[in-house]
C-alpha atoms as a PDB file:
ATOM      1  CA  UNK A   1     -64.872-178.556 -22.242  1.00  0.00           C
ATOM      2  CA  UNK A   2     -64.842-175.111 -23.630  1.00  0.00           C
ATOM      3  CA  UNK A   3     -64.988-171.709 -22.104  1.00  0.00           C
ATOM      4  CA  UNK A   4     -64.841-168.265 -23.167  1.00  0.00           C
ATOM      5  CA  UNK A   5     -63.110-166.111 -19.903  1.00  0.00           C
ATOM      6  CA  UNK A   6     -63.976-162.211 -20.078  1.00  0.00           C
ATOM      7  CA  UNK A   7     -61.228-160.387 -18.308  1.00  0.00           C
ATOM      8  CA  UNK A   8     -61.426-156.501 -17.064  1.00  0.00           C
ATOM      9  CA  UNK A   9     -60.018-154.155 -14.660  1.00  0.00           C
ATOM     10  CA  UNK A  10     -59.563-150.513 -13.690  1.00  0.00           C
ATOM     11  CA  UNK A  11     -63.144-149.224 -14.170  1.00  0.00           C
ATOM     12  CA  UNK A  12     -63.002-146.809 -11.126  1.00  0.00           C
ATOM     13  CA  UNK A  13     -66.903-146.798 -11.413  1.00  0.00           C
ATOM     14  CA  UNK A  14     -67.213-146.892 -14.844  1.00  0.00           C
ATOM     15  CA  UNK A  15     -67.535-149.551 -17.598  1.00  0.00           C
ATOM     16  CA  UNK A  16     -67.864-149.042 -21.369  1.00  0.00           C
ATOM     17  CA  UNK A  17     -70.927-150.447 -22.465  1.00  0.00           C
ATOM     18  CA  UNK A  18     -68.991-151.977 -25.160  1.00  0.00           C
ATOM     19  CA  UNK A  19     -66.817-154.022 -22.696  1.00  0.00           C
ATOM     20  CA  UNK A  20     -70.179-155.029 -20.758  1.00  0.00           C
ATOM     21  CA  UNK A  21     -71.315-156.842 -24.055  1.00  0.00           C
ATOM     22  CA  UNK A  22     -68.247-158.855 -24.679  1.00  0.00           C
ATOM     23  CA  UNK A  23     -67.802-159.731 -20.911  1.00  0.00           C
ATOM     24  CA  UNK A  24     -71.538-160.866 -20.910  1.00  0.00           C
ATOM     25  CA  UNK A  25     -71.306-163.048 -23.716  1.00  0.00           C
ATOM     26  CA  UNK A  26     -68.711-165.090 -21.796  1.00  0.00           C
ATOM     27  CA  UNK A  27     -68.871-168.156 -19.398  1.00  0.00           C
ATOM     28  CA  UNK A  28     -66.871-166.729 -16.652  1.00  0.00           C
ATOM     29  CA  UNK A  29     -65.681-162.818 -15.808  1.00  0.00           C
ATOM     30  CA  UNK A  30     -62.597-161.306 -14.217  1.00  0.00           C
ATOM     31  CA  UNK A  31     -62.277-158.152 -13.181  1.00  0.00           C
ATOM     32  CA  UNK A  32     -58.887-157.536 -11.703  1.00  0.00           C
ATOM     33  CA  UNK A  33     -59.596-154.982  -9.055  1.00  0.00           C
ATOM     34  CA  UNK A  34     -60.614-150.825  -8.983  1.00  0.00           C
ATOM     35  CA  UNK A  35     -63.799-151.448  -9.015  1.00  0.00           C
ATOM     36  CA  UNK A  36     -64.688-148.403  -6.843  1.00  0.00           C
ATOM     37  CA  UNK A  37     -68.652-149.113  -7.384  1.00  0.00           C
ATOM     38  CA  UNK A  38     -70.151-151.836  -6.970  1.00  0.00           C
ATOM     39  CA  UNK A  39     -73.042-150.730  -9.681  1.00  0.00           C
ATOM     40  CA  UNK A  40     -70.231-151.317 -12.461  1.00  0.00           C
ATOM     41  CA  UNK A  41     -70.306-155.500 -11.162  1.00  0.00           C
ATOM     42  CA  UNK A  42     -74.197-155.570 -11.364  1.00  0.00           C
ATOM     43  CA  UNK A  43     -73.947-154.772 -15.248  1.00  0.00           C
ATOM     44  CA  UNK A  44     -72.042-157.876 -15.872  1.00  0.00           C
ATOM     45  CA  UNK A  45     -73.919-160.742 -16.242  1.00  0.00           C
ATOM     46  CA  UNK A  46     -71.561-164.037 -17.186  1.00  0.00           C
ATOM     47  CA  UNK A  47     -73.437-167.093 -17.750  1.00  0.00           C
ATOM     48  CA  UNK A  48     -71.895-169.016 -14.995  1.00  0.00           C
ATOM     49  CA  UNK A  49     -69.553-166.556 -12.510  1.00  0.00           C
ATOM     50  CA  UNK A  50     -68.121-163.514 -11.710  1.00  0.00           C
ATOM     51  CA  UNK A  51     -64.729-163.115 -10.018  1.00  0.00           C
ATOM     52  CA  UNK A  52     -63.665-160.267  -8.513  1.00  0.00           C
ATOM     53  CA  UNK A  53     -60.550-158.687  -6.493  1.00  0.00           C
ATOM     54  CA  UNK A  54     -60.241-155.803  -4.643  1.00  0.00           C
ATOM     55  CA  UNK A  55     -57.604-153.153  -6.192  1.00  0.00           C
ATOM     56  CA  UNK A  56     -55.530-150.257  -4.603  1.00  0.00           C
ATOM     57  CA  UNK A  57     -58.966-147.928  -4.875  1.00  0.00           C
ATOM     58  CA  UNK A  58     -61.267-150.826  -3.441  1.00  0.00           C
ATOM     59  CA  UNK A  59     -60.747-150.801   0.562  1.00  0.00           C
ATOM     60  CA  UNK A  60     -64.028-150.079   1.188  1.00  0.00           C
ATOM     61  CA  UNK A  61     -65.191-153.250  -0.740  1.00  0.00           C
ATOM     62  CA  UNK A  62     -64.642-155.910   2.403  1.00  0.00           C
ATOM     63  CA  UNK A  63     -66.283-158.792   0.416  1.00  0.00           C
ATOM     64  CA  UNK A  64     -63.985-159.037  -2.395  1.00  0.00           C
ATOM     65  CA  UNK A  65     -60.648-160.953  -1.537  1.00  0.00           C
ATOM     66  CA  UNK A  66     -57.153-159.480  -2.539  1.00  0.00           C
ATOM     67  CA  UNK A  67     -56.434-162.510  -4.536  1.00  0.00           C
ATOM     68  CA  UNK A  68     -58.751-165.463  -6.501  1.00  0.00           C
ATOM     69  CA  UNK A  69     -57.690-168.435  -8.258  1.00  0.00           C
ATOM     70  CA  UNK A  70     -59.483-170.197 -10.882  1.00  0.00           C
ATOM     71  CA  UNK A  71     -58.968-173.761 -11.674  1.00  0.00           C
ATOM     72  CA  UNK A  72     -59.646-174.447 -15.884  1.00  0.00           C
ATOM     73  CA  UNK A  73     -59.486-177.402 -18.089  1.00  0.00           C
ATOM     74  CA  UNK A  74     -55.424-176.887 -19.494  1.00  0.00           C
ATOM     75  CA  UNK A  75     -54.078-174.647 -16.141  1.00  0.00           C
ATOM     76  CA  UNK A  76     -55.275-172.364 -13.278  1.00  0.00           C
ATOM     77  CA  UNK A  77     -55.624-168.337 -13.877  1.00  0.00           C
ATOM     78  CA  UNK A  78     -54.385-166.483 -10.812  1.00  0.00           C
ATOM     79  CA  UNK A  79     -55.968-162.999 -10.394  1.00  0.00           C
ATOM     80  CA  UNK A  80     -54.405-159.906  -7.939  1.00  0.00           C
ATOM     81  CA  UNK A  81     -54.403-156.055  -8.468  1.00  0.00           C
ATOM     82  CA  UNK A  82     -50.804-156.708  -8.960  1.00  0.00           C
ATOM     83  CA  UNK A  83     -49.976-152.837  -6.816  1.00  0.00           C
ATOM     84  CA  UNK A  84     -48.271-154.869  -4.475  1.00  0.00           C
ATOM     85  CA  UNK A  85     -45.515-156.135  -6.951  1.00  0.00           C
ATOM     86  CA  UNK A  86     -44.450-153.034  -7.407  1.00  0.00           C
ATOM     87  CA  UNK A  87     -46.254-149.272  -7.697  1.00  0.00           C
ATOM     88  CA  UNK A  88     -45.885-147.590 -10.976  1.00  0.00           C
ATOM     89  CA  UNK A  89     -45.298-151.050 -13.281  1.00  0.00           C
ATOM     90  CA  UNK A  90     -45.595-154.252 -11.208  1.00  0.00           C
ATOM     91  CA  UNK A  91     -42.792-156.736 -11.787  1.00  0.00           C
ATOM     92  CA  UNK A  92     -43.947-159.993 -13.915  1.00  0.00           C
ATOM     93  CA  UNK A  93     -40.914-161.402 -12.898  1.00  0.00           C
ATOM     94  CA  UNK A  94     -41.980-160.884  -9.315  1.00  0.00           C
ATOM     95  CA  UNK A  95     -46.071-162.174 -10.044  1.00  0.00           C
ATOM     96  CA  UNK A  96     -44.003-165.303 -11.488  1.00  0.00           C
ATOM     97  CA  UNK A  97     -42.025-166.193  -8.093  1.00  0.00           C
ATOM     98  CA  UNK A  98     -45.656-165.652  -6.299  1.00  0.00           C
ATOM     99  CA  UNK A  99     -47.613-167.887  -8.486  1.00  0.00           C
ATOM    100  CA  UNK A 100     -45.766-170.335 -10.202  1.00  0.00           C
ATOM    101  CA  UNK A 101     -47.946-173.104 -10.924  1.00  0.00           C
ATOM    102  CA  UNK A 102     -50.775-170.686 -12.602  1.00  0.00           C
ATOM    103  CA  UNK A 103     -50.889-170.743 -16.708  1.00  0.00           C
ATOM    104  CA  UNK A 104     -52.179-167.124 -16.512  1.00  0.00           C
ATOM    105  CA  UNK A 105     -51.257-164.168 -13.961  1.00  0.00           C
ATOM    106  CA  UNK A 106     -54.147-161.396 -14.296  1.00  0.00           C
ATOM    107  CA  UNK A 107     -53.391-158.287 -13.520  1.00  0.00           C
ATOM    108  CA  UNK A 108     -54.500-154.581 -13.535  1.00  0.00           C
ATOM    109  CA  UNK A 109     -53.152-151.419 -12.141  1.00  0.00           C
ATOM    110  CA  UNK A 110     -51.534-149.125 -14.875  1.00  0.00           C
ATOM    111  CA  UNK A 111     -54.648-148.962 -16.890  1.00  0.00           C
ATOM    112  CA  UNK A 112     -52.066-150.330 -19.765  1.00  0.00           C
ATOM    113  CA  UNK A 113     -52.991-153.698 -21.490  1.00  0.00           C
ATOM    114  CA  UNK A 114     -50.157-156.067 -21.861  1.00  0.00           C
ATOM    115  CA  UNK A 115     -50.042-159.688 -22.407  1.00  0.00           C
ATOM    116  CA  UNK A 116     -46.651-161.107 -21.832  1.00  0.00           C
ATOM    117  CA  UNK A 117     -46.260-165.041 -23.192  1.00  0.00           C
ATOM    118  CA  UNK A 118     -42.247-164.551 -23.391  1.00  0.00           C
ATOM    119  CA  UNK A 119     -42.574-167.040 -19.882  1.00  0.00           C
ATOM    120  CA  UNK A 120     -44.718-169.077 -18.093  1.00  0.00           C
ATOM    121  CA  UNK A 121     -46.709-168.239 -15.923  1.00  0.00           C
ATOM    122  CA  UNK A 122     -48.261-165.831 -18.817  1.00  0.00           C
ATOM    123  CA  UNK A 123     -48.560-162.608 -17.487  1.00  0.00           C
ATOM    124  CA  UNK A 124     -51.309-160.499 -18.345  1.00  0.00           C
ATOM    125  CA  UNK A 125     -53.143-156.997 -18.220  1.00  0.00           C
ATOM    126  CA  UNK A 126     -56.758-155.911 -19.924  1.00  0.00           C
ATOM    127  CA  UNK A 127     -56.082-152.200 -19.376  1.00  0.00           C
ATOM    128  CA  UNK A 128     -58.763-149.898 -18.085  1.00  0.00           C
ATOM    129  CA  UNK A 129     -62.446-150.789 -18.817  1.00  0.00           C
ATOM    130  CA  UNK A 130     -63.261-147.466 -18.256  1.00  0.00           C
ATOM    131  CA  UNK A 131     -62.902-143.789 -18.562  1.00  0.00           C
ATOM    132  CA  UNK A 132     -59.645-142.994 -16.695  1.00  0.00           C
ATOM    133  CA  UNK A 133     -56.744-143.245 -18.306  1.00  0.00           C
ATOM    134  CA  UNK A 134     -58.068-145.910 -20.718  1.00  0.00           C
ATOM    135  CA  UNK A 135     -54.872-145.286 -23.243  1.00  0.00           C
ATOM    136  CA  UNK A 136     -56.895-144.828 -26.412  1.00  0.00           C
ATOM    137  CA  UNK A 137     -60.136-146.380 -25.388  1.00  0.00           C
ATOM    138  CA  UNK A 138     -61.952-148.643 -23.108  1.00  0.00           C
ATOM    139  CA  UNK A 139     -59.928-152.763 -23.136  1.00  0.00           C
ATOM    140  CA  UNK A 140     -60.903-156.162 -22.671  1.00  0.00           C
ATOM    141  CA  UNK A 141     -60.076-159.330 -23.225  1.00  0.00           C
ATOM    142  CA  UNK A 142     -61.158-162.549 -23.671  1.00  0.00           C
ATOM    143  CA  UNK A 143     -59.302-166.267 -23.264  1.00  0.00           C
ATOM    144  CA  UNK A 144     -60.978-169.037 -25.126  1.00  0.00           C
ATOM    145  CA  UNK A 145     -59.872-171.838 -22.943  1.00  0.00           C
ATOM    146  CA  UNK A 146     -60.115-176.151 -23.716  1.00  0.00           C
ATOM    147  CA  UNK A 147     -59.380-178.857 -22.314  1.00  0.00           C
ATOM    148  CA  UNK A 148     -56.232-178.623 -23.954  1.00  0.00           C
ATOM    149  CA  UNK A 149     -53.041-176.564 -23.378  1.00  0.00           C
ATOM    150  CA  UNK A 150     -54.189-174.096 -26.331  1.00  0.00           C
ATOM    151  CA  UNK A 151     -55.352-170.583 -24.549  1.00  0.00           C
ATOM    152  CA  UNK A 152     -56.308-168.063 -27.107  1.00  0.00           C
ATOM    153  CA  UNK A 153     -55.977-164.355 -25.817  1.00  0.00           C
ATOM    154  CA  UNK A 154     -58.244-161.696 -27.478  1.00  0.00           C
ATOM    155  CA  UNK A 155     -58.069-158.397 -27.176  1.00  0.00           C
ATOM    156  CA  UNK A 156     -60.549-155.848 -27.480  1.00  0.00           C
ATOM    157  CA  UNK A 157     -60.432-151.923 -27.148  1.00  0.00           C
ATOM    158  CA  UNK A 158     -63.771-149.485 -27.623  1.00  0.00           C
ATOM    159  CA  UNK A 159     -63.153-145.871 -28.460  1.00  0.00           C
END
């Protein structure tokens, strides 16, 4: 089985349009948390599911857990704001210890995009899908996952 995973974060309200066309060309979305409106989740449109955490700026969303877990063909992708593993640049080492039997860690929070493979759990990071300190543009990315062990991480980043 084959999926393509859309993965976002940090919109605070707003999404690039060019982020909602790659996320709704995928099977399943992510967004890892600062959501902030809920109008910014009604533009995505997966073909099967949306996931959804709240972040740091998303008390006020009570329906959306703090963390989800996805089980894939190849591994399970664990999903958190990642603000609780430390304020300014959460610790991967720290998301390892919490979830070590995930393949992939999502996380959001700086607004930075990152994708750390060095160690397993992967540890990753779309950056902010938005305006606010989007670091050069609007990111995204997207994990073509098999049944295999062979996740391909793309990134994507709209000016």
């Amino acid at each position: 089985m084959y999926k393509k995973i859309g993965i976002l974060s940090d919109t605070h309200g707003v999404v690039h349009p060019g982020v909602v066309e790659v996320i709704n060309q995928c099977d399943i979305a992510i967004h890892a948390g600062d959501i902030v409106d809920i109008k910014v989740l009604q533009k995505l449109n997966p073909k099967q599911k949306l996931v959804a955490v709240q972040g740091n700026n998303d008390t006020h969303l009570a329906d959306f857990k703090e963390v989800e877990m996805l089980d894939l063909p190849g591994g399970k992708i664990v999903i958190e704001h990642g603000h609780k593993h430390g304020h300014h640049k959460p610790s991967h080492d720290s998301l390892r210890d919490t979830y070590p039997d995930a393949k992939v860690i999502v996380y959001g929070h700086t607004h930075k995009q990152v994708i750390d493979k060095d160690k397993t759990p992967w540890v990753i990071n779309p950056g902010a899908a938005g305006e606010i300190r989007n670091h050069g543009g609007a990111k995204c990315f997207v994990i073509d996952v098999s049944d295999s062990q062979e996740w391909i991480i793309t990134p994507y980043t709209f000016s």
